[in-house]
N, C-alpha and C. Protein backbone atom coordinates (compact mmCIF):
# COMPACT_ATOMS: atom_id res chain seq x y z
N UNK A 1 -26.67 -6.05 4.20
CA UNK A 1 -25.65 -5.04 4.08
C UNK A 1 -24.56 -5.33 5.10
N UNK A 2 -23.08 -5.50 4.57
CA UNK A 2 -22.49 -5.48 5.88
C UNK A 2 -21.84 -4.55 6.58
N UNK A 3 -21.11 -4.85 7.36
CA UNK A 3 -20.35 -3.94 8.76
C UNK A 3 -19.69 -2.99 7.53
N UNK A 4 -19.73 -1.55 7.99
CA UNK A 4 -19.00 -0.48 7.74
C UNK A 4 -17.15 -1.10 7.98
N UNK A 5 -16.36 -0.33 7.03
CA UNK A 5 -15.23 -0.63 7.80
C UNK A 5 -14.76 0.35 8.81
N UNK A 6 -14.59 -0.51 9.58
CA UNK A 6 -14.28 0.09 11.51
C UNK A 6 -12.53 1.00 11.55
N UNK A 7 -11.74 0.91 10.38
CA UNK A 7 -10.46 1.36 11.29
C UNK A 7 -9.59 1.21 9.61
N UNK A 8 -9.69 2.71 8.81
CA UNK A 8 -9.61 2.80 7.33
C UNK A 8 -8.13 2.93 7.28
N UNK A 9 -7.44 3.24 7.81
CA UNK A 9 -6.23 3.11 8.10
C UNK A 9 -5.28 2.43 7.96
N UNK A 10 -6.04 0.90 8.85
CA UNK A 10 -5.73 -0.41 8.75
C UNK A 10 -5.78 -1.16 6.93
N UNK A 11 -7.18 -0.63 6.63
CA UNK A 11 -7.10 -1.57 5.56
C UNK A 11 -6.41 -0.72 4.31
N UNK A 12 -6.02 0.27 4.48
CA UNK A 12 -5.01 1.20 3.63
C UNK A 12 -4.13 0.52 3.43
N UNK A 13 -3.02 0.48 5.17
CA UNK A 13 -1.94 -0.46 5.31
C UNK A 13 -2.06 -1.67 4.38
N UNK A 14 -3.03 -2.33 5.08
CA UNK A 14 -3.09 -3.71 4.28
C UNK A 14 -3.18 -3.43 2.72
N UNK A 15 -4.02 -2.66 2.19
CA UNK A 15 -3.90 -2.96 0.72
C UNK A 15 -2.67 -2.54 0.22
N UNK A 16 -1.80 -1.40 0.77
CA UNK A 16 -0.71 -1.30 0.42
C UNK A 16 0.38 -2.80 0.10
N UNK A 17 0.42 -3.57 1.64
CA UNK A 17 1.33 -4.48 1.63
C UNK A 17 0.66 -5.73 0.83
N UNK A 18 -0.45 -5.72 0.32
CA UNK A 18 -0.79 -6.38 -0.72
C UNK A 18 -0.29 -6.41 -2.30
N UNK A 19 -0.37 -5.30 -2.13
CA UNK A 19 -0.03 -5.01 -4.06
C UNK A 19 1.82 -4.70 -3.88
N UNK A 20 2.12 -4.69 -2.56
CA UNK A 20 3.94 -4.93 -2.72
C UNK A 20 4.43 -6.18 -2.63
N UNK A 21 2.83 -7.29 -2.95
CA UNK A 21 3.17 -8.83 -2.46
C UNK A 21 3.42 -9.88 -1.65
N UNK A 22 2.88 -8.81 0.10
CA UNK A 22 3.06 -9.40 1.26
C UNK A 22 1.92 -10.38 1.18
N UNK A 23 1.85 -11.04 1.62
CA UNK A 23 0.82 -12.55 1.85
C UNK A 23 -0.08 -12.05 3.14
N UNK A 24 -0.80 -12.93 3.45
CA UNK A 24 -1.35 -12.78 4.93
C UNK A 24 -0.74 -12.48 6.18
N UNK A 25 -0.03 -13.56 6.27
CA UNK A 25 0.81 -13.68 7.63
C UNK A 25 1.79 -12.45 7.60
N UNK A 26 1.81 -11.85 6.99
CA UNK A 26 3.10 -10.75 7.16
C UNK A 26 2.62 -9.60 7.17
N UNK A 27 0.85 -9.78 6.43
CA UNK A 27 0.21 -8.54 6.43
C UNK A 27 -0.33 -8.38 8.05
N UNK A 28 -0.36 -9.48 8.43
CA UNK A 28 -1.20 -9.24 9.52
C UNK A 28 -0.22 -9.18 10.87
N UNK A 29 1.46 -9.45 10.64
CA UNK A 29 2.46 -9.38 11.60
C UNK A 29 2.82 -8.00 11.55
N UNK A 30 2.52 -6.93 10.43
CA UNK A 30 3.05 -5.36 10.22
C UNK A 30 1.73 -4.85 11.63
N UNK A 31 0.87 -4.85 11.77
CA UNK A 31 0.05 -4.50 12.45
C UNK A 31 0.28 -4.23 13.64
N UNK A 32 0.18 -3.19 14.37
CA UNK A 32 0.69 -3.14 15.72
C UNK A 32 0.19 -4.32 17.22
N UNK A 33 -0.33 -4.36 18.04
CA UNK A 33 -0.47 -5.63 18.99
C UNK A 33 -2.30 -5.05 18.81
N UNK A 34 -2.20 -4.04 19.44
CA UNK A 34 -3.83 -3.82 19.49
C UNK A 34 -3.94 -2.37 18.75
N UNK A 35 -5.26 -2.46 18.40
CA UNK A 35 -5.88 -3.43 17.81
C UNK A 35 -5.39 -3.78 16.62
N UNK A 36 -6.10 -5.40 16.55
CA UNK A 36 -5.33 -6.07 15.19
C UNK A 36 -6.40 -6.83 14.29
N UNK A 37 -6.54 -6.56 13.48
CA UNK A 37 -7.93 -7.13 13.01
C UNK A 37 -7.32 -8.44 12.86
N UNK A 38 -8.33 -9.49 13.07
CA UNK A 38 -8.75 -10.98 12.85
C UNK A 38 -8.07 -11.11 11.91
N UNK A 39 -7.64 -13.05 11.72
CA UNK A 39 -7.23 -12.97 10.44
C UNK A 39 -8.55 -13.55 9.22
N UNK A 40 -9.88 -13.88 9.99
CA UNK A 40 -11.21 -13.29 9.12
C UNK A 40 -11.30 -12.19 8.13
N UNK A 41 -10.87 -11.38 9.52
CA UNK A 41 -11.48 -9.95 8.55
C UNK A 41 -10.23 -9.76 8.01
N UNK A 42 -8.89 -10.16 8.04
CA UNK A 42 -7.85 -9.79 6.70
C UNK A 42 -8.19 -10.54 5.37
N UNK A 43 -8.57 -11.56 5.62
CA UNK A 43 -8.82 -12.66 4.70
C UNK A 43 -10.03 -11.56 3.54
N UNK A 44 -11.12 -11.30 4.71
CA UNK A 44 -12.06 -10.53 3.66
C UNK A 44 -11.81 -9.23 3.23
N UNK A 45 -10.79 -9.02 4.02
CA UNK A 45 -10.30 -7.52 3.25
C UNK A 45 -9.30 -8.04 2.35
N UNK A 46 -8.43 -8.95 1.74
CA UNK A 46 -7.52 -9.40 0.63
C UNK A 46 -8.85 -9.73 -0.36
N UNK A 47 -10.05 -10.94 0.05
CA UNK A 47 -10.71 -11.10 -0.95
C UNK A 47 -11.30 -9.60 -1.69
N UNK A 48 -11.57 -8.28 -1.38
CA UNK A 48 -11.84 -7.47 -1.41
C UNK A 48 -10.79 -6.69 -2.38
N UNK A 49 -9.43 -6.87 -2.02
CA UNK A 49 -8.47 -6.21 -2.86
C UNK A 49 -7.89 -7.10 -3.98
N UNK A 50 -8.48 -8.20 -4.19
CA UNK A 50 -8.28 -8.85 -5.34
C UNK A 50 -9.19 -8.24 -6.61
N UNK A 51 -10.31 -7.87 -6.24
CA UNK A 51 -11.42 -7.53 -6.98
C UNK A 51 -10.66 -5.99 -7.63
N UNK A 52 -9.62 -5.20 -7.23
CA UNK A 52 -8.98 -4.24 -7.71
C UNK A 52 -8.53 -4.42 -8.86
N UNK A 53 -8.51 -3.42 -9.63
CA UNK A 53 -7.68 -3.88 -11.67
C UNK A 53 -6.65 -4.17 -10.79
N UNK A 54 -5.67 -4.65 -11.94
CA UNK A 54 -4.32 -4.66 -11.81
C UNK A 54 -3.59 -3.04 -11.88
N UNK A 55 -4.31 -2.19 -12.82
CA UNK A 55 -3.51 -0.81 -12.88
C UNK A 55 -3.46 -0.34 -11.62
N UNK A 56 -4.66 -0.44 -10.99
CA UNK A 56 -4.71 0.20 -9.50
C UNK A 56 -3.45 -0.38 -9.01
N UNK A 57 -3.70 -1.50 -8.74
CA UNK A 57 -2.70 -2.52 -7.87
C UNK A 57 -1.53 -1.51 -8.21
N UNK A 58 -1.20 -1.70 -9.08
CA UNK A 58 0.17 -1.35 -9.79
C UNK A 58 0.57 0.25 -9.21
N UNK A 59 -0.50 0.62 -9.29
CA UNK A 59 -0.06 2.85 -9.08
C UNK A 59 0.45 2.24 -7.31
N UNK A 60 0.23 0.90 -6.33
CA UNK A 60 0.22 1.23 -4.90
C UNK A 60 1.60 0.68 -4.75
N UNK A 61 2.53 0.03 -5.80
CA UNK A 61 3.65 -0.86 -5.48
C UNK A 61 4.48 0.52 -5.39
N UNK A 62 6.19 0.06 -5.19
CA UNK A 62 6.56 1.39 -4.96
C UNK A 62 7.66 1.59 -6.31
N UNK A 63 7.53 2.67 -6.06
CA UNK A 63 8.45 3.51 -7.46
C UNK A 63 9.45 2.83 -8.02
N UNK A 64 9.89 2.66 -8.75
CA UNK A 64 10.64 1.58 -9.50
C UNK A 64 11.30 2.98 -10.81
N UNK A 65 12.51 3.25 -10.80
CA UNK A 65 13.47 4.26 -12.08
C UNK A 65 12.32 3.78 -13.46
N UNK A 66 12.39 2.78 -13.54
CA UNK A 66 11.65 1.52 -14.93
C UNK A 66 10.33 2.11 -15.27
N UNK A 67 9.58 2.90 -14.21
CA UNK A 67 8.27 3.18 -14.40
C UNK A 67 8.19 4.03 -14.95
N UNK A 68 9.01 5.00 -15.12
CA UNK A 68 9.22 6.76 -15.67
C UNK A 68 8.51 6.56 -16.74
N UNK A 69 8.71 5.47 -18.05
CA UNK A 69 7.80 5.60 -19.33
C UNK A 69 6.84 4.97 -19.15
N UNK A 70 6.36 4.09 -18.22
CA UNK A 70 4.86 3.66 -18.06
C UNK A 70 3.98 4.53 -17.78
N UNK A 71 4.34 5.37 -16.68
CA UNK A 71 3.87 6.51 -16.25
C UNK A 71 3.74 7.79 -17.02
N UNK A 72 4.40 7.70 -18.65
CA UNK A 72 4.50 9.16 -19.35
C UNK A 72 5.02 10.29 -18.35
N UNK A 73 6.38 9.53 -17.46
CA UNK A 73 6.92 11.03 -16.70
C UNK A 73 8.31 10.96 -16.90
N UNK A 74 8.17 12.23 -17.24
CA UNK A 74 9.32 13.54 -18.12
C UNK A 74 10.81 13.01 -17.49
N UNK A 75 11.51 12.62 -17.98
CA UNK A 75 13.16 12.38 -17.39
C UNK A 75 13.36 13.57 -16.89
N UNK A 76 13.32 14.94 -16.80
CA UNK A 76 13.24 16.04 -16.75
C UNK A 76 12.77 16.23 -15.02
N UNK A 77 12.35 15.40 -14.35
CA UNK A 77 11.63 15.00 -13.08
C UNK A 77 12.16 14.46 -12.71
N UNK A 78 13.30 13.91 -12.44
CA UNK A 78 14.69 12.99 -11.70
C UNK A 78 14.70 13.41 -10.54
N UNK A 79 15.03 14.96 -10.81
CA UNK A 79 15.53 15.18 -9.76
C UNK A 79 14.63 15.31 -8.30
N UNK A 80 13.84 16.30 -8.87
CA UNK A 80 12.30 16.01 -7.85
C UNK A 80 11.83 14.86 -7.60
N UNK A 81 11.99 13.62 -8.42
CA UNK A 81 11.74 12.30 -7.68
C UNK A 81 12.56 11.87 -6.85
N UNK A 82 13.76 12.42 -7.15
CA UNK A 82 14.46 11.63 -6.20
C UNK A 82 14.88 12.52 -4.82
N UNK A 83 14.36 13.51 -4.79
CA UNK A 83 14.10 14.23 -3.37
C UNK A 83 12.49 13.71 -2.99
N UNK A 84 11.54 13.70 -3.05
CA UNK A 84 10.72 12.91 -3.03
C UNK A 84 10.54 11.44 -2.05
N UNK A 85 11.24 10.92 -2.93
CA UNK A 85 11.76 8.97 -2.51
C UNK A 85 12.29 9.23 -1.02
N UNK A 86 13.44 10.41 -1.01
CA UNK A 86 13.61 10.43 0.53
C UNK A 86 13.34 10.81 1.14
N UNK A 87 12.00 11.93 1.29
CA UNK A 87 10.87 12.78 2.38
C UNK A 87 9.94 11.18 2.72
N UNK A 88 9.43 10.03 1.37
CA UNK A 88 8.66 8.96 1.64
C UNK A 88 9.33 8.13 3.38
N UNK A 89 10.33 8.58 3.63
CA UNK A 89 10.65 7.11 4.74
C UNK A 89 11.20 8.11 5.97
N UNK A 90 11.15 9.72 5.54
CA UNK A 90 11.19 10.40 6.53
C UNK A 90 10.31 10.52 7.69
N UNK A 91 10.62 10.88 9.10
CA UNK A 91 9.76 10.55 10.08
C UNK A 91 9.92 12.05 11.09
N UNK A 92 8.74 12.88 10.72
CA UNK A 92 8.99 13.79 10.93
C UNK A 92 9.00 14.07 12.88
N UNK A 93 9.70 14.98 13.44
CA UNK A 93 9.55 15.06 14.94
C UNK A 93 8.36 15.83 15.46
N UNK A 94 7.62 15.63 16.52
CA UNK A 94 6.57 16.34 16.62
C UNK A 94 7.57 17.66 18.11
């Protein structure tokens, strides 16, 4: 059985910048200095997110106008998406 994963966060990040098509080296340069997982354990966390469908993959890339009919969502929802899109990169103050 192996190691639990230690730091779920991390491999969130990472699967995110996976399915937006980042490679290794860039997945593993987004990472802050410490801690930084190995590039072992990125390697086995990509072999890990390969094993994902593609639909999954697909729901983690980011919003694309184009997707509205893949998704069966209502043109009618514009507008709320597109207030939405800009709360995503907002950084709230504590």
């Amino acid at each position: 059985m192996g190691r639990p994963f230690s730091n779920i966060a991390q491999i969130s990040m990472g699967f995110e910048m996976y399915a937006r098509g980042y490679g290794r080296a860039a997945i593993l340069k987004a990472f802050p200095r410490e801690p930084k997982p190995t590039i072992r354990t990125l390697g086995n966390w990509i072999r890990r997110y390969k094993k994902v469908s593609s639909a999954d993959v697909r729901l983690e890339r980011q919003f694309e106008w184009r997707d509205m009919d893949m998704f069966s969502i209502s043109w009618d929802y514009v507008d709320l998406i597109s207030r939405l899109i800009t709360l995503e990169a907002y950084v709230p103050s504590v």
